[in-house]
C-alpha atoms as a PDB file:
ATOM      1  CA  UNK A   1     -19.155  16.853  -7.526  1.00  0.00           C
ATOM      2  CA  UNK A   2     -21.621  18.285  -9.677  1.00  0.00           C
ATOM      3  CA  UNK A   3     -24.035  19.835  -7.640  1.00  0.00           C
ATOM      4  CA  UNK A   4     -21.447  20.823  -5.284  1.00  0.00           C
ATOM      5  CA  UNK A   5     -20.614  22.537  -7.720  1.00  0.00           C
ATOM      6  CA  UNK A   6     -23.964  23.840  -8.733  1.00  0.00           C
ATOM      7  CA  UNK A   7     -23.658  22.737 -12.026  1.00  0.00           C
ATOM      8  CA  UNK A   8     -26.194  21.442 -14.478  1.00  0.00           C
ATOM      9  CA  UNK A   9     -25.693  18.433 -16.809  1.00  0.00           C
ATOM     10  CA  UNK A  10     -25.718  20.194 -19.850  1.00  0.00           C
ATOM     11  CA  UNK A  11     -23.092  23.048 -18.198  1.00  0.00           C
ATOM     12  CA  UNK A  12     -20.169  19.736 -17.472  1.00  0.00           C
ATOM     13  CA  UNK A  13     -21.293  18.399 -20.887  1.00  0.00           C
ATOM     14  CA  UNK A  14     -19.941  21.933 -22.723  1.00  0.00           C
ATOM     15  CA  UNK A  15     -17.116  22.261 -20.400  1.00  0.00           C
ATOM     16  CA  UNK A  16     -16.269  18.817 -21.235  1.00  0.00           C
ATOM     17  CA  UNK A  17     -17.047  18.869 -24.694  1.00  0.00           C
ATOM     18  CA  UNK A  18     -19.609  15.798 -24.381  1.00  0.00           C
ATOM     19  CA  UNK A  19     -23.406  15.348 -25.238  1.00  0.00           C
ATOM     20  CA  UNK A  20     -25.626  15.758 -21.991  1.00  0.00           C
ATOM     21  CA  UNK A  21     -26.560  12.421 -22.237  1.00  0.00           C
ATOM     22  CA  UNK A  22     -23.602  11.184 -21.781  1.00  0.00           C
ATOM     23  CA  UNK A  23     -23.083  13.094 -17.972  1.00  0.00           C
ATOM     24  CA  UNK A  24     -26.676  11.433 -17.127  1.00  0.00           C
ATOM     25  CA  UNK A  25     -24.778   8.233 -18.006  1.00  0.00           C
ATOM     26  CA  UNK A  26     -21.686   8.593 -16.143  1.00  0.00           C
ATOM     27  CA  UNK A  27     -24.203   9.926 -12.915  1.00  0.00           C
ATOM     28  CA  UNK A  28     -26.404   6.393 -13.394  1.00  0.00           C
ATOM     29  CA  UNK A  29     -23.721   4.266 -13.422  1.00  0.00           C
ATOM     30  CA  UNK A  30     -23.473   3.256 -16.946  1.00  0.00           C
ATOM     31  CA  UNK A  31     -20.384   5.138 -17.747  1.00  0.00           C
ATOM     32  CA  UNK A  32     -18.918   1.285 -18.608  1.00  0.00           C
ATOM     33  CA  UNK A  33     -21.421   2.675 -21.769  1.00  0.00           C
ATOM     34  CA  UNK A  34     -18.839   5.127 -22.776  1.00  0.00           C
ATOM     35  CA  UNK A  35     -14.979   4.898 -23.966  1.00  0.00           C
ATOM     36  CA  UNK A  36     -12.284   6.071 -21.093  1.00  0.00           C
ATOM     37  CA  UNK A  37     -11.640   8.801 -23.435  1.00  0.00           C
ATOM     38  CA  UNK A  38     -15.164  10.910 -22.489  1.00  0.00           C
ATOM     39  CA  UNK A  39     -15.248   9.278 -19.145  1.00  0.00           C
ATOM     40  CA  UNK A  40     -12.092  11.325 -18.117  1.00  0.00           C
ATOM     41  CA  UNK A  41     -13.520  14.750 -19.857  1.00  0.00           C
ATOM     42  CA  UNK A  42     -16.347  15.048 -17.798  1.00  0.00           C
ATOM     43  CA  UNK A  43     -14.550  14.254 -14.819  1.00  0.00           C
ATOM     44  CA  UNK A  44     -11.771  16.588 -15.591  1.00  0.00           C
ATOM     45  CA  UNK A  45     -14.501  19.021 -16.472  1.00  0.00           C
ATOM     46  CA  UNK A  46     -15.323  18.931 -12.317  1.00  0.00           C
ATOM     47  CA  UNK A  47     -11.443  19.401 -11.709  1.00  0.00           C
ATOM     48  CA  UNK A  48     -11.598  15.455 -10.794  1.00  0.00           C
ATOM     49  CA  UNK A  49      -9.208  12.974 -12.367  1.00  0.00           C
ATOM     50  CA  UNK A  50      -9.588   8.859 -12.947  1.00  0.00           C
ATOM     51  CA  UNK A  51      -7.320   6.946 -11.122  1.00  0.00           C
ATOM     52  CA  UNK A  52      -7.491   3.207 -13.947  1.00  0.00           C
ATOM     53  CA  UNK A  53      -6.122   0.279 -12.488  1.00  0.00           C
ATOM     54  CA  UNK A  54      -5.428  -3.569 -13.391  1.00  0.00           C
ATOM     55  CA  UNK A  55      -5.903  -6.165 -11.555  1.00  0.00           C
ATOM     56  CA  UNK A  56      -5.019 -10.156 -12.545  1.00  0.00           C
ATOM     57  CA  UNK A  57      -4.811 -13.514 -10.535  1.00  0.00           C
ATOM     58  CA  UNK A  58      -5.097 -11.425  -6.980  1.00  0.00           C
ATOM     59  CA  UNK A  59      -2.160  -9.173  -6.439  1.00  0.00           C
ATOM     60  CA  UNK A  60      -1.572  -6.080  -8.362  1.00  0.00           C
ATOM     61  CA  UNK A  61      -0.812  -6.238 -11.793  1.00  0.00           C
ATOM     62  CA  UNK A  62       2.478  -3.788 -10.897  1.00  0.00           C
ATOM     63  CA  UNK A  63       3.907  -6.186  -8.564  1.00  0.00           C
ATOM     64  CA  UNK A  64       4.377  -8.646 -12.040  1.00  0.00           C
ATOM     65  CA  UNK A  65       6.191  -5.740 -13.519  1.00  0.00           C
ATOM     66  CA  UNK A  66       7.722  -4.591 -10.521  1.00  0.00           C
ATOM     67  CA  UNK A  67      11.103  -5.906  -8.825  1.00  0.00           C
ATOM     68  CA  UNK A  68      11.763  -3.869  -6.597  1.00  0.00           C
ATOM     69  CA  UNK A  69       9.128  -5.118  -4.787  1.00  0.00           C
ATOM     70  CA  UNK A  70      10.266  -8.418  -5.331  1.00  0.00           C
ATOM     71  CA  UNK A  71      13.631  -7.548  -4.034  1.00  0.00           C
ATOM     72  CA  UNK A  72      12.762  -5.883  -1.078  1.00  0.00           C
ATOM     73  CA  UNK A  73      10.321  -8.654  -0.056  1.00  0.00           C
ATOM     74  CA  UNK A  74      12.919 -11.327   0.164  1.00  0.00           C
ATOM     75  CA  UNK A  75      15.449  -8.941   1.343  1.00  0.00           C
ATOM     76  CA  UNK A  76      13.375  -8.435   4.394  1.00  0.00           C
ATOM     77  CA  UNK A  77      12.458 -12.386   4.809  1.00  0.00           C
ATOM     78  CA  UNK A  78      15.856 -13.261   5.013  1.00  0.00           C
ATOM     79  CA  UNK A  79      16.839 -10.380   7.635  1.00  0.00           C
ATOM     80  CA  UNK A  80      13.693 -11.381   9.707  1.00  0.00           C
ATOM     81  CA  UNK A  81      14.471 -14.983   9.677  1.00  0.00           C
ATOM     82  CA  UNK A  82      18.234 -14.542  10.717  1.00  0.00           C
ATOM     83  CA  UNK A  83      16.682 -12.342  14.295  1.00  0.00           C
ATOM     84  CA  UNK A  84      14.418 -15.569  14.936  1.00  0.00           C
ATOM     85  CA  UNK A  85      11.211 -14.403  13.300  1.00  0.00           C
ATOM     86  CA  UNK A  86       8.683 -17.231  11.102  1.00  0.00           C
ATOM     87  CA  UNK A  87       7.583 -15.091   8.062  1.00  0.00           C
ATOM     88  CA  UNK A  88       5.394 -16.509   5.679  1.00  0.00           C
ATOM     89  CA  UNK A  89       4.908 -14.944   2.121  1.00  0.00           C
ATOM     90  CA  UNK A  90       1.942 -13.610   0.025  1.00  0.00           C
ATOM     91  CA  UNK A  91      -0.955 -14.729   2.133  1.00  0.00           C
ATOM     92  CA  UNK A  92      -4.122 -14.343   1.572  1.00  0.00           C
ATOM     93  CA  UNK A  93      -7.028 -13.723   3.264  1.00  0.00           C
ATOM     94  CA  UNK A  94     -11.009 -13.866   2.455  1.00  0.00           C
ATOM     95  CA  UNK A  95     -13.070 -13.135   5.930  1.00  0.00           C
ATOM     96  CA  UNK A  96     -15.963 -11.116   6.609  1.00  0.00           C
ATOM     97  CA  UNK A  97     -16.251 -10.043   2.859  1.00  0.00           C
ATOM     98  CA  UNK A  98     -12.745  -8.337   2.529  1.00  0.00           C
ATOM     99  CA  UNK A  99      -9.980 -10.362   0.614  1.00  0.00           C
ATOM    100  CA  UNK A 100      -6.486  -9.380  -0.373  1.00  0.00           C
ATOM    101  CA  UNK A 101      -2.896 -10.503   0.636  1.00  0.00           C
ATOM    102  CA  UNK A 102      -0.202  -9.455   2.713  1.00  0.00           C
ATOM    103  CA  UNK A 103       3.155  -9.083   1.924  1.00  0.00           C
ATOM    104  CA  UNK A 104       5.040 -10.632   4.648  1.00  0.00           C
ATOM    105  CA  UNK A 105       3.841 -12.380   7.534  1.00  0.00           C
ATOM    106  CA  UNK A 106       6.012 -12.706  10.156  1.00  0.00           C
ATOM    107  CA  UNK A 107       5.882 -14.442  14.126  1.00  0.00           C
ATOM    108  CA  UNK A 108       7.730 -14.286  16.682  1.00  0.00           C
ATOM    109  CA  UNK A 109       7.889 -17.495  18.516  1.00  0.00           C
ATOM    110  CA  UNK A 110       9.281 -16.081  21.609  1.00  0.00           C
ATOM    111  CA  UNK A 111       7.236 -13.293  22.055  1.00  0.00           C
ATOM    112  CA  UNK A 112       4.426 -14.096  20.051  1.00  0.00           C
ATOM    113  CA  UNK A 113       4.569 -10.446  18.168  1.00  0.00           C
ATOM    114  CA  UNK A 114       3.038 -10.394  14.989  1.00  0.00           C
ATOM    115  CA  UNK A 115       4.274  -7.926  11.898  1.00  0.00           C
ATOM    116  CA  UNK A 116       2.083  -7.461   9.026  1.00  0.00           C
ATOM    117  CA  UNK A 117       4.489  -5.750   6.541  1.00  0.00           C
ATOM    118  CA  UNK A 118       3.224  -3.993   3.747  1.00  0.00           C
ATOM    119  CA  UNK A 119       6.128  -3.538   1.115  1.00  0.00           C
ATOM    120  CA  UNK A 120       5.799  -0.044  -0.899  1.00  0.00           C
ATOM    121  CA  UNK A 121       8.919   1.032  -3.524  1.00  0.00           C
ATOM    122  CA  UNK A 122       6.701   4.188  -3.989  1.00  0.00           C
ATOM    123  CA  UNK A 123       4.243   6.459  -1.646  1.00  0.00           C
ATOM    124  CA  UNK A 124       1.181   6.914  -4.152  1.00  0.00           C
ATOM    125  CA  UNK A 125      -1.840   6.452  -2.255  1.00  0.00           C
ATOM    126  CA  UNK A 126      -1.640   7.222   1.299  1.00  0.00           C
ATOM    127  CA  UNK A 127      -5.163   6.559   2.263  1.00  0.00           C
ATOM    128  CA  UNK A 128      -5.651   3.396   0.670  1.00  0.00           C
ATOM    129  CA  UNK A 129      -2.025   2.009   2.014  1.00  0.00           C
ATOM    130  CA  UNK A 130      -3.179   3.053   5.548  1.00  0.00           C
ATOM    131  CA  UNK A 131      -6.499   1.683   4.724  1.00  0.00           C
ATOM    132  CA  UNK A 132      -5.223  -1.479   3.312  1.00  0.00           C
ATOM    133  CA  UNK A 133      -2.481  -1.848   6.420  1.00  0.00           C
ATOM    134  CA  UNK A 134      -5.280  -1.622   9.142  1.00  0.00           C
ATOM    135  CA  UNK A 135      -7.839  -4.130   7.373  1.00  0.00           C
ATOM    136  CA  UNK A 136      -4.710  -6.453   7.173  1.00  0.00           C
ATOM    137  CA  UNK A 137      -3.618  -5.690  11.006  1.00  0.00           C
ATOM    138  CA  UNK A 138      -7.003  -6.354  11.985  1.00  0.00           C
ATOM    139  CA  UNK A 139      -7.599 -10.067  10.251  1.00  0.00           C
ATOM    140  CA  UNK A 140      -3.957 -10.790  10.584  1.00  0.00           C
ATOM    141  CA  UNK A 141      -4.893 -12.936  13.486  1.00  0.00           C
ATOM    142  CA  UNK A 142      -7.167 -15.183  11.787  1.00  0.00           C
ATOM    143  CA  UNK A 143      -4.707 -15.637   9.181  1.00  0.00           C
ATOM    144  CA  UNK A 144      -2.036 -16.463  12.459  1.00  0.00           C
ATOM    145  CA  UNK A 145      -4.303 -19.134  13.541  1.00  0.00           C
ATOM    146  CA  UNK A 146      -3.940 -21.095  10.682  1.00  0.00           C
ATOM    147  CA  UNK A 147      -0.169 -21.624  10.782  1.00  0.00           C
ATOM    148  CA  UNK A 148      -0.574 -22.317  14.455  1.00  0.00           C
ATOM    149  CA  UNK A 149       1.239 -19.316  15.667  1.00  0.00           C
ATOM    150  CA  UNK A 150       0.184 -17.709  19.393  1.00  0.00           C
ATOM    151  CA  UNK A 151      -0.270 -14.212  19.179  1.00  0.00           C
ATOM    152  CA  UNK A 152       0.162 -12.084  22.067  1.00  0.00           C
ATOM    153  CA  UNK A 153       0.398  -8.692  19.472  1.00  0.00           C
ATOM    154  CA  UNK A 154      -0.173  -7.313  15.828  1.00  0.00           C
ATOM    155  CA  UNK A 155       2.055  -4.628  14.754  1.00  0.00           C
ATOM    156  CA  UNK A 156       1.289  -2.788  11.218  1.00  0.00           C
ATOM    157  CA  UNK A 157       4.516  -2.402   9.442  1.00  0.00           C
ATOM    158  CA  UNK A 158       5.535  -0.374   5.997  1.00  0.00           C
ATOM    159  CA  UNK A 159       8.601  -0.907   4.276  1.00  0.00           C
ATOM    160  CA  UNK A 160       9.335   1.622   1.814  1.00  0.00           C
ATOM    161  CA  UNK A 161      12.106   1.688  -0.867  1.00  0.00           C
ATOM    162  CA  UNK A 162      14.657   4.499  -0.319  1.00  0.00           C
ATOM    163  CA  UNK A 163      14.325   7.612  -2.157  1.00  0.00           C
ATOM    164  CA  UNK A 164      13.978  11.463  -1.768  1.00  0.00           C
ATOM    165  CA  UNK A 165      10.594  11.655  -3.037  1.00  0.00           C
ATOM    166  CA  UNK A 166       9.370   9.125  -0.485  1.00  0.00           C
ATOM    167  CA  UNK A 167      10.782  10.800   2.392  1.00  0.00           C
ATOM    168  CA  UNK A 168       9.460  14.557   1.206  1.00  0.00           C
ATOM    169  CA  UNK A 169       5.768  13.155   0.891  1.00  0.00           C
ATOM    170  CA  UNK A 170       5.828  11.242   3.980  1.00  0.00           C
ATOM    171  CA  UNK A 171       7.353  13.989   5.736  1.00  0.00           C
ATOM    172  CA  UNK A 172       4.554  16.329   4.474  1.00  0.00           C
ATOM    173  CA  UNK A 173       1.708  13.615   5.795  1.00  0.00           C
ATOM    174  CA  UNK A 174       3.705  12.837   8.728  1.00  0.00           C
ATOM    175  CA  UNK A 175       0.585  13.437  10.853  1.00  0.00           C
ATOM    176  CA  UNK A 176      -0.738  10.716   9.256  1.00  0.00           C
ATOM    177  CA  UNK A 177       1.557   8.196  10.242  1.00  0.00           C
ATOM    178  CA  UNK A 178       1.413   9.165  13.721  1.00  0.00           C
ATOM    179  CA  UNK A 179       0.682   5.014  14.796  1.00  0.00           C
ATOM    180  CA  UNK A 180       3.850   4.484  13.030  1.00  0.00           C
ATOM    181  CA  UNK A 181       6.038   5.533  15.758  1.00  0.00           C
ATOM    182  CA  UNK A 182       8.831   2.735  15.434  1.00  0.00           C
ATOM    183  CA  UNK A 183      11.406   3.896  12.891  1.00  0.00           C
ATOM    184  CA  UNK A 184      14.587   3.671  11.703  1.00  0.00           C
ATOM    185  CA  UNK A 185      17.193   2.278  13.612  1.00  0.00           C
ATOM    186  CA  UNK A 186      15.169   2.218  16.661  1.00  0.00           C
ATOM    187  CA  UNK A 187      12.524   0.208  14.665  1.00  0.00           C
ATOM    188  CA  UNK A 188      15.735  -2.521  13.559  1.00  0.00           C
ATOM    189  CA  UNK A 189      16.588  -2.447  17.213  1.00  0.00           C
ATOM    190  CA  UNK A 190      13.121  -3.933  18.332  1.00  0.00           C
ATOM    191  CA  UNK A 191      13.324  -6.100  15.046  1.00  0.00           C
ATOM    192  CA  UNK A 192      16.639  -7.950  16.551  1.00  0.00           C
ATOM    193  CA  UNK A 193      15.567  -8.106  19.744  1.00  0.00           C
ATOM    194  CA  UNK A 194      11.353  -7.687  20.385  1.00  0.00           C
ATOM    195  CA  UNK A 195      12.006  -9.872  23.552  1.00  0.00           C
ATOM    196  CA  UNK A 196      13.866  -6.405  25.552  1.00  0.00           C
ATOM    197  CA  UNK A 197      10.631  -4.387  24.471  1.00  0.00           C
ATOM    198  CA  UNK A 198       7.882  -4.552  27.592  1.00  0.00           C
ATOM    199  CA  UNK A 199       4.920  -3.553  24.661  1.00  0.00           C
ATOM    200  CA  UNK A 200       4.712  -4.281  21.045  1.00  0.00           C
ATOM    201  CA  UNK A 201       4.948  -0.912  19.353  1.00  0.00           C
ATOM    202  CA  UNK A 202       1.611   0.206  17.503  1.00  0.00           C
ATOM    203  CA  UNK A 203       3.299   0.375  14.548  1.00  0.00           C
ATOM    204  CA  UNK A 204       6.743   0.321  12.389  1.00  0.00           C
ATOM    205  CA  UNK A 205       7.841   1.864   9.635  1.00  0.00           C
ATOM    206  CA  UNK A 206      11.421   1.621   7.649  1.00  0.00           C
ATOM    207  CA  UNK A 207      13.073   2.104   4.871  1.00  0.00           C
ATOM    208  CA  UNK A 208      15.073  -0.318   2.121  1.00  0.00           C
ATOM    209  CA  UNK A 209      17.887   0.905   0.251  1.00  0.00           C
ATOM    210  CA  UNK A 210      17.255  -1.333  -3.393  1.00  0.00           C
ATOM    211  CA  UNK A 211      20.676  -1.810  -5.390  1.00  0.00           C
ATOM    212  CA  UNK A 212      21.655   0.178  -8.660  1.00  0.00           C
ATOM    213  CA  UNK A 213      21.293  -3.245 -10.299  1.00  0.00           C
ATOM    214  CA  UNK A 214      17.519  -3.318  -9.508  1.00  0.00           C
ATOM    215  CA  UNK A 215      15.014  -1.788 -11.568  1.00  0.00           C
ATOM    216  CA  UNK A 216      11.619  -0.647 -10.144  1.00  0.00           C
ATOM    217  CA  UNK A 217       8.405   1.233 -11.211  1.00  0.00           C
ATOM    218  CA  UNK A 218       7.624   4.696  -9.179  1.00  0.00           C
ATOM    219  CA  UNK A 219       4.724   6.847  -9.552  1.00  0.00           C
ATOM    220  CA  UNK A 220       4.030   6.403 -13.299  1.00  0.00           C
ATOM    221  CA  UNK A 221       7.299   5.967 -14.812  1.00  0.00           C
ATOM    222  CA  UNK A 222       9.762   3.004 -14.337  1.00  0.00           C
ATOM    223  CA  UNK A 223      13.389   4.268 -13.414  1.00  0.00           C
ATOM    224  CA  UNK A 224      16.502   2.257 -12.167  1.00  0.00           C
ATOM    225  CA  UNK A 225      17.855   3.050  -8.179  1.00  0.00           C
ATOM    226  CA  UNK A 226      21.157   5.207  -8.537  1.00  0.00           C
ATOM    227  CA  UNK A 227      24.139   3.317  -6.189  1.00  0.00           C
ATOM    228  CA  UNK A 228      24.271   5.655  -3.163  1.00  0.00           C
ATOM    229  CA  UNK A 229      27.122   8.308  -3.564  1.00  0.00           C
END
């Protein structure tokens, strides 16, 4: 960013209010040398920001705090089981160097379609969610194998909690999404009934209406869903 920038240490150090040194630190990969505090000025200095997160015992630290995502997890489990799918919970996965867990796993014994549902009560990152989704989509049948399910197909899937926001900033990356053809109510119609559908889709996307009574965190802030006028 720097010398993109055509910038010289000691330049970022006065816009940032920082001793030299300390840029030469951040640009070696010490910058664990320095508080948060002067990490973030000389970033900020190159119009950058720091994006600081937790992690403990695997999934995010969020999810702990977060039930929303709790809701809509089981919500979807129990819809998925009453059309005939096998959905499995929280599993994880350690192959070729890349670990993590996926939300819902779910089979379908008569068709042998397999959804990898990522659950999302806000749109933060888009990159790393797409990232994230086709990593999962791509060792979900590994992870298959080991609950003895035949897979014929893997379809990505994002479930997002219901709100305005959501819907502006996926409308604005829509071109993003563009694998994520299956939605709405044509998306619950394939759900019911995968069996109709000659092809698996590529992927699916929906969203979750949470109730007033549920609380969940969005963006930075933790707010409660308003009932639906």
């Amino acid at each position: 960013m720097r010398v993109r920038q055509r910038l010289t240490q000691a330049a970022v150090a006065l816009r940032a209010g920082v001793g030299r040194s300390a840029v030469s630190l951040v640009e070696r990969g010490r910058a664990r040398e320095l508080s948060i505090g002067v990490v973030e000025a000389i970033i900020g200095a190159l119009g950058g920001r720091i994006d600081l997160r937790v992690f403990w015992n695997g999934p995010d630290l969020d999810r702990l705090l977060d039930a929303g995502h709790a809701w809509i997890g089981a919500s979807i489990k129990r819809r998925l089981e009453r059309w005939g799918w096998v959905v499995q919970v929280e599993v994880s996965y350690s192959r070729y160097g890349e670990r993590g867990r996926i939300d819902l796993l779910a089979w379908h014994p008569v068709t042998g379609s397999l959804l990898v549902i990522e659950v999302k009560t806000a749109m933060v990152d888009v990159q790393q969610l797409l990232g994230d989704l086709d990593a999962k989509a791509r060792l979900a049948r590994h992870e298959a194998a080991r609950f003895g399910w035949r897979v014929n197909g893997v379809v990505p899937a994002i479930v997002l909690a219901e709100d305005r926001t959501t819907r502006r900033r996926l409308s604005e990356m829509d071109a993003l999404f563009d694998r994520y053809a299956l939605r709405g109510r044509a998306c619950i119609s394939w759900l019911r009934t995968p069996s109709q559908a000659p092809n698996a889709p590529s992927g699916a996307l929906w969203f979750v209406r949470v109730p007033s009574t549920v609380a969940f965190a969005t963006g930075q802030q933790r707010v409660r869903q308003r009932r639906a006028a």
